[in-house]
Protein backbone atom coordinates (compact mmCIF):
# COMPACT_ATOMS: atom_id res chain seq x y z
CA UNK A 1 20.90 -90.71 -50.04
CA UNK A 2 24.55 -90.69 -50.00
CA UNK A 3 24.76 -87.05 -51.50
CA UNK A 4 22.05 -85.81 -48.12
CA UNK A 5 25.03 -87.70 -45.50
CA UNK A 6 28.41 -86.94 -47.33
CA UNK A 7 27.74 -83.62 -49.12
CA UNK A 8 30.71 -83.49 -51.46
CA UNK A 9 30.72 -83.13 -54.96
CA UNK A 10 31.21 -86.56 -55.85
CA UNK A 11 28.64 -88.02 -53.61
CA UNK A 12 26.32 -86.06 -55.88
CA UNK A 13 27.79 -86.99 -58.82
CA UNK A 14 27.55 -90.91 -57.71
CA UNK A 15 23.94 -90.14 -56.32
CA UNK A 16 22.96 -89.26 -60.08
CA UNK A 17 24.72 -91.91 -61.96
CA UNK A 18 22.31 -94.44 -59.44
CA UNK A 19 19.19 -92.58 -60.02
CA UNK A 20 20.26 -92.72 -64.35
CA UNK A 21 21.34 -96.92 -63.84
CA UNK A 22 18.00 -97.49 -62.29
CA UNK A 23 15.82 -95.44 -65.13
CA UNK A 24 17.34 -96.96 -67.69
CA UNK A 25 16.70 -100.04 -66.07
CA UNK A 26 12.90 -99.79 -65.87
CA UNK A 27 13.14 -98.43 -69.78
CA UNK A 28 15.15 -101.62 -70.46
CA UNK A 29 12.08 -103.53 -68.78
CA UNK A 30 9.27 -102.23 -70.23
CA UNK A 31 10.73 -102.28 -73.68
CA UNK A 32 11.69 -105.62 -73.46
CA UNK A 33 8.59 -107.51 -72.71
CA UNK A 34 8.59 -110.22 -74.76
CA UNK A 35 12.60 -111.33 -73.69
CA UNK A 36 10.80 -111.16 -70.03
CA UNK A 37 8.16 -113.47 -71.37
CA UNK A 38 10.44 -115.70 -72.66
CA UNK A 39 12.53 -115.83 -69.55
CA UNK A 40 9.53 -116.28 -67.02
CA UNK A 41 8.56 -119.71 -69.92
CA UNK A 42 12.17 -121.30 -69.57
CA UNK A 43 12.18 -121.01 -66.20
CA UNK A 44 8.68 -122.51 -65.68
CA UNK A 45 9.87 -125.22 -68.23
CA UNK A 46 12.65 -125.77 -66.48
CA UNK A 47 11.18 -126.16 -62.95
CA UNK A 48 8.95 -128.78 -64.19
CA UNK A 49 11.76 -131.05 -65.59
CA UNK A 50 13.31 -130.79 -61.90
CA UNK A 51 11.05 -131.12 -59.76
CA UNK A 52 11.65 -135.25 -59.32
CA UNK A 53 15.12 -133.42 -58.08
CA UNK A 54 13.37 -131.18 -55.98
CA UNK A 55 11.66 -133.82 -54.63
CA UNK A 56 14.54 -136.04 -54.02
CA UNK A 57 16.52 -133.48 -52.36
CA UNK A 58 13.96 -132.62 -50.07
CA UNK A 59 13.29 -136.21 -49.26
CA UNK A 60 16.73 -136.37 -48.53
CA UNK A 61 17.25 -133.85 -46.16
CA UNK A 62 14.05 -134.38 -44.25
CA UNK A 63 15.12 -138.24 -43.87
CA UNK A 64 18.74 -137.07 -42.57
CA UNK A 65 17.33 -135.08 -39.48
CA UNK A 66 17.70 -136.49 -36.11
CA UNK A 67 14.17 -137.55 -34.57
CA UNK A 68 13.43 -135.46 -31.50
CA UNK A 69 14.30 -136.42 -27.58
CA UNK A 70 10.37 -137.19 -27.02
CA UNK A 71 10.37 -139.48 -30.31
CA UNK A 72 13.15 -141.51 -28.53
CA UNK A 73 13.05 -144.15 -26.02
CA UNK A 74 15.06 -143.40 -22.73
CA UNK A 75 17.99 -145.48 -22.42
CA UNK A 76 19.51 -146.07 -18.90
CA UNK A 77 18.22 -147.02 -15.49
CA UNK A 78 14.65 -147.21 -14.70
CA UNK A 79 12.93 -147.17 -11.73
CA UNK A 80 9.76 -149.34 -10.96
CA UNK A 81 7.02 -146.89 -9.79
């Protein structure tokens, strides 16, 4: 990691206080379950009351793009075959 391509002390020192952040992290995690539980709920709950909005949005957007060049007539002058 950083310590392997700048090999100076305080590489190492910065490469350590990642690796610590990251295991206390995963302690954080796995001692918290139920706060994750009650996270992944809300945001189920939530998604629910906004998908109409979802949907509206997406209706939106699809509606605003321009129809493609073999959707449209050709405007101009034709020739008779």
């Amino acid at each position: 990691m950083l310590s392997s391509v700048l090999r100076s002390e305080k590489a190492i020192l910065i490469n350590i206080a990642v690796v610590e952040a990251f295991i206390a992290l995963k302690e954080l995690a796995l001692t918290h379950k139920d706060l994750t539980e009650q996270l992944k709920a809300m945001e189920s709950k939530y998604n629910k009351q906004f998908k109409d909005v979802y949907e509206a949005i997406n209706y939106l957007l699809e509606k605003d793009k321009k129809p493609s060049d073999a959707a449209r007539e050709a405007i101009g002058f034709k020739q008779k075959k």
